[in-house]
N, C-alpha and C. Protein backbone atom coordinates (compact mmCIF):
# COMPACT_ATOMS: atom_id res chain seq x y z
N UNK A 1 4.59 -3.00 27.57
CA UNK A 1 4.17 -4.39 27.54
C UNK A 1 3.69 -4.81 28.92
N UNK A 2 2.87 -5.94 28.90
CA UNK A 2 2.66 -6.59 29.88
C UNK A 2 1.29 -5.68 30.68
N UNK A 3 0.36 -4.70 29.95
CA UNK A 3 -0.64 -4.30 30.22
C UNK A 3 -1.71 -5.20 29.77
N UNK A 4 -2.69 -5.11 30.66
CA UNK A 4 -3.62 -4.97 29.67
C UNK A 4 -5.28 -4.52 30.32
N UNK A 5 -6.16 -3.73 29.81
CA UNK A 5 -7.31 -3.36 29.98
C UNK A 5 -8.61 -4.24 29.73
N UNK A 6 -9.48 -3.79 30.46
CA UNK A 6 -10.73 -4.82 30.51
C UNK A 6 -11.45 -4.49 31.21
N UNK A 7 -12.88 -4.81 30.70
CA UNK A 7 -13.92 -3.97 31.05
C UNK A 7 -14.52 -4.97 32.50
N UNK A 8 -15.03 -4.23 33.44
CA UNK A 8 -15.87 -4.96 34.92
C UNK A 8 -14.57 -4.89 35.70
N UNK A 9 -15.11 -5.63 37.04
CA UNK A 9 -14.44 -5.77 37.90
C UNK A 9 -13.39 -6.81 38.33
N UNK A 10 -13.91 -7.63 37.37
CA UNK A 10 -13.06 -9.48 37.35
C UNK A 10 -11.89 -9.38 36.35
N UNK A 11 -10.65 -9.26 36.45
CA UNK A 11 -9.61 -9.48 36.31
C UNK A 11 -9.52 -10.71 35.60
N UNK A 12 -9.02 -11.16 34.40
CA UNK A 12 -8.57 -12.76 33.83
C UNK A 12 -6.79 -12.63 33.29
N UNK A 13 -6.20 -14.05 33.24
CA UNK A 13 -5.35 -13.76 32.98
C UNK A 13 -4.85 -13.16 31.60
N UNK A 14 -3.44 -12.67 32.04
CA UNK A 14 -2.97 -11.82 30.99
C UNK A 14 -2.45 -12.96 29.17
N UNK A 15 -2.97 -12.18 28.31
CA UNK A 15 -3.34 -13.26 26.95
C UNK A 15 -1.88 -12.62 26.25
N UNK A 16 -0.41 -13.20 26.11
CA UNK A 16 0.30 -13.06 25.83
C UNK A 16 0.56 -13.63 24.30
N UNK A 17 0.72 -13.07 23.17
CA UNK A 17 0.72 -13.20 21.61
C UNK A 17 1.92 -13.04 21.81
N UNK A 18 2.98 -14.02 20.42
CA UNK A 18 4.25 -13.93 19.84
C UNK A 18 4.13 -12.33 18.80
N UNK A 19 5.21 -11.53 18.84
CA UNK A 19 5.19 -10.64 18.13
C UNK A 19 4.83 -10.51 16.83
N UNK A 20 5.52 -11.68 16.28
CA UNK A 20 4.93 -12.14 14.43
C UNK A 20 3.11 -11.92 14.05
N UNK A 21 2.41 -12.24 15.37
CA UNK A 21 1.21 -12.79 15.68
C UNK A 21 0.70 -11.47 15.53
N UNK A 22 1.21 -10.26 16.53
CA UNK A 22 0.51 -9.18 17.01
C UNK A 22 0.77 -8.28 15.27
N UNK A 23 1.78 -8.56 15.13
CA UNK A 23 2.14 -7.66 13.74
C UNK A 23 1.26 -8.53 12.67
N UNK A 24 1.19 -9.19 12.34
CA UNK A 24 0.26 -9.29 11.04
C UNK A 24 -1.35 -9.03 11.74
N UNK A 25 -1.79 -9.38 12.98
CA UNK A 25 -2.91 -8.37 13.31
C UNK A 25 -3.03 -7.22 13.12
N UNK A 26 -2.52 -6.39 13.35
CA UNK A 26 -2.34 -4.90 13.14
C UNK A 26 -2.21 -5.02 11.02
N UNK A 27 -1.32 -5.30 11.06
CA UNK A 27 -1.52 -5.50 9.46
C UNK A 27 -2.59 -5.01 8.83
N UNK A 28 -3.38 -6.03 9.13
CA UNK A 28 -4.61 -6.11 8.65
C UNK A 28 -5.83 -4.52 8.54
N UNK A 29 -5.24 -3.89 9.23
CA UNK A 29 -5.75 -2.37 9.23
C UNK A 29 -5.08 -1.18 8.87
N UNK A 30 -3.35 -1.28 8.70
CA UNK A 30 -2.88 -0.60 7.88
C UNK A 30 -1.58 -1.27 7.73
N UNK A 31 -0.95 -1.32 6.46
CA UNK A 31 0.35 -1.18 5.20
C UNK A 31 0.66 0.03 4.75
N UNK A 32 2.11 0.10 4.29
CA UNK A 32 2.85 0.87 3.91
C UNK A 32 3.89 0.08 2.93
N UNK A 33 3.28 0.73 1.48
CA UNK A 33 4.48 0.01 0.17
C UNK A 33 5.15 1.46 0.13
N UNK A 34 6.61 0.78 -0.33
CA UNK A 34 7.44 2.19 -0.67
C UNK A 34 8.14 3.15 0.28
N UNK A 35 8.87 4.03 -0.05
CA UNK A 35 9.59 4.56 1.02
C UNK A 35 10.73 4.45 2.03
N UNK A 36 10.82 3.21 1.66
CA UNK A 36 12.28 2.71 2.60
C UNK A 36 13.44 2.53 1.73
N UNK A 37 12.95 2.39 0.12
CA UNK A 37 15.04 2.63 -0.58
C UNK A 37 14.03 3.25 -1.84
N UNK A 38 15.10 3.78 -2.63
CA UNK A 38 14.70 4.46 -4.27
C UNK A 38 14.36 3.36 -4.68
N UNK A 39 13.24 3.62 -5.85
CA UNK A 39 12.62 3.15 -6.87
C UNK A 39 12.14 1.81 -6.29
N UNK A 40 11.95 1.52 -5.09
CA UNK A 40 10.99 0.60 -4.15
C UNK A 40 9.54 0.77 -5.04
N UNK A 41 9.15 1.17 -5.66
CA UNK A 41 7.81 1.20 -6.54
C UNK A 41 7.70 2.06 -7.72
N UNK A 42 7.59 1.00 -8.55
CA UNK A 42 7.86 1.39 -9.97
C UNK A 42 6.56 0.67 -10.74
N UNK A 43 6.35 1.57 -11.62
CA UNK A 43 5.09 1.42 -12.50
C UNK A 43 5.66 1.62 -13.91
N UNK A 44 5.68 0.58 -14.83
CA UNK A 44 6.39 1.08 -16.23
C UNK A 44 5.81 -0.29 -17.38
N UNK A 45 5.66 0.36 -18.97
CA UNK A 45 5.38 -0.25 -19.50
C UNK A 45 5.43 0.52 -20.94
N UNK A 46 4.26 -0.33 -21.66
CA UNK A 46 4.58 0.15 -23.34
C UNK A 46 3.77 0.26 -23.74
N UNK A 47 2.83 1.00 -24.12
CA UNK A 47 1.49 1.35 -24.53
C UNK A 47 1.29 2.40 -25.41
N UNK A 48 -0.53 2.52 -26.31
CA UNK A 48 -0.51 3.98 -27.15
C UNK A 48 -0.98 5.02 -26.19
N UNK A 49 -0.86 6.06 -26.79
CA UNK A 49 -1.26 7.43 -26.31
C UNK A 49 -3.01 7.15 -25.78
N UNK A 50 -3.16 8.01 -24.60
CA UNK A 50 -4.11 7.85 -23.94
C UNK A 50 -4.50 6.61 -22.98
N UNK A 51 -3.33 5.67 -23.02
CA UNK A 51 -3.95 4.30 -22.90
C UNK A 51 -3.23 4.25 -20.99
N UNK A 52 -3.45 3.29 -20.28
CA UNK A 52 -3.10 3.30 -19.12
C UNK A 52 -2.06 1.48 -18.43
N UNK A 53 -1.42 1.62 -18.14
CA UNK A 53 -0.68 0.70 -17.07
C UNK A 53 -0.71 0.70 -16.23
N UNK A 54 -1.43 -0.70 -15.59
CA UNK A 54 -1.44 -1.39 -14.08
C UNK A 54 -0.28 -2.14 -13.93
N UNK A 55 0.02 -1.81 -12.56
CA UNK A 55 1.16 -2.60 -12.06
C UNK A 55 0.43 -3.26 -10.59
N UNK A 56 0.03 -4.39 -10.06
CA UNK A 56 -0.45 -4.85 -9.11
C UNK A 56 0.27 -5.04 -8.15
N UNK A 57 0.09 -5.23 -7.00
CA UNK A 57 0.91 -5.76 -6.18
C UNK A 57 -0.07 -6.22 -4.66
N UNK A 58 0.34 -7.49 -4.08
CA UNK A 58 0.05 -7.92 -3.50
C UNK A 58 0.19 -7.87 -1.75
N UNK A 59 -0.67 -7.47 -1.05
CA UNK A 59 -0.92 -7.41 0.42
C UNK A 59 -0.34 -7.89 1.37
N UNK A 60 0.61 -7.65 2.11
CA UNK A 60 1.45 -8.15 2.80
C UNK A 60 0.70 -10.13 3.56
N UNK A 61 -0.63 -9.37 4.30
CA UNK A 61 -1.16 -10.02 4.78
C UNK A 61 -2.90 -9.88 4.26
N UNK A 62 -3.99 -10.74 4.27
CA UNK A 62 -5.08 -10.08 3.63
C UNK A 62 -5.77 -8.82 4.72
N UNK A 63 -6.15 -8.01 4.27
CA UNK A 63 -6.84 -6.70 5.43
C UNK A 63 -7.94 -6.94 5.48
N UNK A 64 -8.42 -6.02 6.45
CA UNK A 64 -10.00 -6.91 7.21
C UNK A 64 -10.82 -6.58 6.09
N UNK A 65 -10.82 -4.99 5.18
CA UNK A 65 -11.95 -5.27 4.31
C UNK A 65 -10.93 -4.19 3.03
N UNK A 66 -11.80 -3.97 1.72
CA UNK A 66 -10.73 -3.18 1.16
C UNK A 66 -10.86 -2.03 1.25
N UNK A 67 -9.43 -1.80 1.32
CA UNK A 67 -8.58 -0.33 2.10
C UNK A 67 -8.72 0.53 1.34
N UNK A 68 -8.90 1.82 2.48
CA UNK A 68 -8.40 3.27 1.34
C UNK A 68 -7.13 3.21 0.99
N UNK A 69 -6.64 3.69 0.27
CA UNK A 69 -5.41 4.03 -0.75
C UNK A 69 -4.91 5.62 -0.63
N UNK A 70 -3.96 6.02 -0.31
CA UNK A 70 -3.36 7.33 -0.52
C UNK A 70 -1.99 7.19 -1.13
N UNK A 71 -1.56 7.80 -2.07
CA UNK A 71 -0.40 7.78 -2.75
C UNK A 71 0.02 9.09 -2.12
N UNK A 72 0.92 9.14 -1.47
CA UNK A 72 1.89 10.47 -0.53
C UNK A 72 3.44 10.70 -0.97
N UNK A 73 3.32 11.96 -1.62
CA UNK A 73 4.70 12.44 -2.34
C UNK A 73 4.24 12.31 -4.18
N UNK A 74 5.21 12.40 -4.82
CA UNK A 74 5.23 12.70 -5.84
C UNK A 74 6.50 12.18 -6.66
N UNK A 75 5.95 10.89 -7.92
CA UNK A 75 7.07 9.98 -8.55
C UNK A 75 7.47 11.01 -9.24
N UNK A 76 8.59 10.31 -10.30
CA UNK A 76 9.29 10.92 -10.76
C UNK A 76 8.81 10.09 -12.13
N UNK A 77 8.63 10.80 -13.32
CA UNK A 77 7.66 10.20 -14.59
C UNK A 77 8.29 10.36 -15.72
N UNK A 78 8.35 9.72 -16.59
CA UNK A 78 8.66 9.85 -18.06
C UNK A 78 7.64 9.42 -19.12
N UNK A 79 6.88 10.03 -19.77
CA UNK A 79 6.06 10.25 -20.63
C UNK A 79 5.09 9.21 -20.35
N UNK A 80 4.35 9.57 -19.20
CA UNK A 80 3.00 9.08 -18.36
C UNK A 80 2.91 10.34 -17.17
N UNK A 81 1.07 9.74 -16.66
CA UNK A 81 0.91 10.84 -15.94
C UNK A 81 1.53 10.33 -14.55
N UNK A 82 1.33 10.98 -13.03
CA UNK A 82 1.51 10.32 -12.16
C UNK A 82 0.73 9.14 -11.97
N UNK A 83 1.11 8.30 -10.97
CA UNK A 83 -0.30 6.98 -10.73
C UNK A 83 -1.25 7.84 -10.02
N UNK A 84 -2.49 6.17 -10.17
CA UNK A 84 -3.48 6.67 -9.14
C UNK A 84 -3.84 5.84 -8.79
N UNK A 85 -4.93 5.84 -7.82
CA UNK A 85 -4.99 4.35 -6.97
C UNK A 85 -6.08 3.81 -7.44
N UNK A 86 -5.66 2.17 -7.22
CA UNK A 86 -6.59 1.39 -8.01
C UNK A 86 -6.86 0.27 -6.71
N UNK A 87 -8.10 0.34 -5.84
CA UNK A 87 -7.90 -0.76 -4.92
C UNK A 87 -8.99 -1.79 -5.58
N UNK A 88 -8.76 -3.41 -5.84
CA UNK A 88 -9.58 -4.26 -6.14
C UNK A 88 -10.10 -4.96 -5.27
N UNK A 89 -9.47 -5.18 -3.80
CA UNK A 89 -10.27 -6.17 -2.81
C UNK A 89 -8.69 -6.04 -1.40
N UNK A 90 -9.54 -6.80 -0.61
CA UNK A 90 -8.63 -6.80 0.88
C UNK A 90 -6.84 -7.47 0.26
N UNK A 91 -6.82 -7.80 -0.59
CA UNK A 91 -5.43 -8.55 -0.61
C UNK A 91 -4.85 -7.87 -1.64
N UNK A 92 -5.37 -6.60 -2.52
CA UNK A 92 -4.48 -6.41 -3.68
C UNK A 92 -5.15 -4.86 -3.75
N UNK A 93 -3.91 -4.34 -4.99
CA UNK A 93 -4.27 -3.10 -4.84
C UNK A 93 -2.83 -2.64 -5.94
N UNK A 94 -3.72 -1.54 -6.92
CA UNK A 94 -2.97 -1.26 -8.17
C UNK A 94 -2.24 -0.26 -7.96
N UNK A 95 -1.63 0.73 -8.92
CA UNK A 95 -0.76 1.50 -9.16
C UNK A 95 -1.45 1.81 -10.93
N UNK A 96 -1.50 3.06 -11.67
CA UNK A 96 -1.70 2.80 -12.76
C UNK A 96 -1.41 4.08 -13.29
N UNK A 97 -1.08 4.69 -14.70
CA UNK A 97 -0.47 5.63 -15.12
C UNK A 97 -1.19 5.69 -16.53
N UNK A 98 -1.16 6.91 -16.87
CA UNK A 98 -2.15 7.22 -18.40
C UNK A 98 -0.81 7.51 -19.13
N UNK A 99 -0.37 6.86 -20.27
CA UNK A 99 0.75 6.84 -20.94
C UNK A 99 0.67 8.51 -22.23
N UNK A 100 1.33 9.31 -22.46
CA UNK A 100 1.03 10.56 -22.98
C UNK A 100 1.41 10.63 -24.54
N UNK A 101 2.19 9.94 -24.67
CA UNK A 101 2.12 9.66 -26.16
C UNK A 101 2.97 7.71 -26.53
N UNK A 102 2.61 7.61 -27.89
CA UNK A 102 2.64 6.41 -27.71
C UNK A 102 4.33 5.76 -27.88
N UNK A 103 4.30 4.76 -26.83
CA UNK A 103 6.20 4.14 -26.11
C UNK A 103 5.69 4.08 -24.90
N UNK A 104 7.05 3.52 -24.25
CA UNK A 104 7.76 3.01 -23.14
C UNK A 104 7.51 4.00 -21.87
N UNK A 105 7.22 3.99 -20.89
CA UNK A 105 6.72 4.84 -19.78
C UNK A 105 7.29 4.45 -18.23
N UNK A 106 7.59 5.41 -17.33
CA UNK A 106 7.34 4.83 -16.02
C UNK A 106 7.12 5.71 -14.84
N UNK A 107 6.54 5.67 -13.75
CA UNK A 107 6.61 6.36 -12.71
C UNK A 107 7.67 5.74 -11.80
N UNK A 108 8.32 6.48 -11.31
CA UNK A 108 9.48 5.49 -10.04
C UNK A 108 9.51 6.33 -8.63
N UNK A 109 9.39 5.99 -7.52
CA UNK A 109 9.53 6.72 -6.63
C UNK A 109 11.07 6.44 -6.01
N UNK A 110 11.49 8.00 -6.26
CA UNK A 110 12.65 8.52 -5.92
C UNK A 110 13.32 9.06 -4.61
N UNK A 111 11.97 8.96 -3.44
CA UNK A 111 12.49 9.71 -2.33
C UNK A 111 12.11 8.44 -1.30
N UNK A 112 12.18 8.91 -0.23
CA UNK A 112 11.41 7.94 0.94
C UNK A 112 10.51 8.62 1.35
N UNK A 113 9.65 9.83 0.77
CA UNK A 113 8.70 10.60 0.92
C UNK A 113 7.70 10.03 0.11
N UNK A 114 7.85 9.23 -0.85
CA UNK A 114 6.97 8.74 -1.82
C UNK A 114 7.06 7.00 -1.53
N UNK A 115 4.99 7.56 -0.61
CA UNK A 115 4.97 6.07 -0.35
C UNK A 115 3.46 5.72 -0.61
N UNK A 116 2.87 4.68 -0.36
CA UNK A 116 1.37 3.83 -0.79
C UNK A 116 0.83 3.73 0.38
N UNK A 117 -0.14 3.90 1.03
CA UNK A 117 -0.58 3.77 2.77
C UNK A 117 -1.88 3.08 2.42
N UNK A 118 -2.31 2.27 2.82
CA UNK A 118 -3.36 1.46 2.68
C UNK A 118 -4.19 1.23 4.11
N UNK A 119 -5.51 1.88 4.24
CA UNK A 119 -6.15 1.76 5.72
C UNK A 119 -7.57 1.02 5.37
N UNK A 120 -7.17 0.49 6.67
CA UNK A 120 -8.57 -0.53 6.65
C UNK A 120 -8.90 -0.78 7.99
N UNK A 121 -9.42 0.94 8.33
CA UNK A 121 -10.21 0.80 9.73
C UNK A 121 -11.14 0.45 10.07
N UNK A 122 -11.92 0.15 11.35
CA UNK A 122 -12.98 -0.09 11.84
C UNK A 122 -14.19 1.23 11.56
């Protein structure tokens, strides 16, 4: 702390942000759902064979534009496939599962290896 860089020779003063401030900046270019307790993300529902379930969920903070999506690790499933990623815009972003025969379904992530990473770089 208490750096900071800048381009030329003229020095200005140092621009000090509240932490809350600096963290939802950063935000805005990458999130992380999932991974910190069991079944922190769960996808489940009731549908026919072949058919699919969205589970949405909403953006901590909105991101600068919409994010790539990587699903990292591997849920744990009952008669659905794994998810896959469904991103709709900077503030939201799906989860969704192809149900394998027709009933009740879910994906749950079981480890803290199984998490959602959402990037929204420059």
């Amino acid at each position: 702390t208490g750096v900071q860089l800048e381009k030329g020779s003229t020095a200005t003063s140092f621009d000090y942000r509240p932490y809350g401030t600096e963290l939802a900046l950063c935000t805005r270019y990458y999130q992380r759902y999932g991974g910190e307790t069991v079944n922190d993300l769960i996808v489940a529902g009731y549908n026919s064979t072949a058919s699919g379930i969205y589970t949405y969920y909403t953006t901590s903070v909105i991101m600068r534009s919409a994010p790539t999506m990587v699903i990292n690790g591997t849920f744990t499933v009952s008669n659905c496939s794994q998810p896959t990623a469904q991103v709709s815009a900077a503030k939201m972003f799906a989860l969704t599962v192809n149900v394998t025969s027709t009933g009740s379904c879910y994906a749950v992530s079981q480890a803290s290896t199984v998490f959602v990473s959402l990037t929204s770089e420059l």
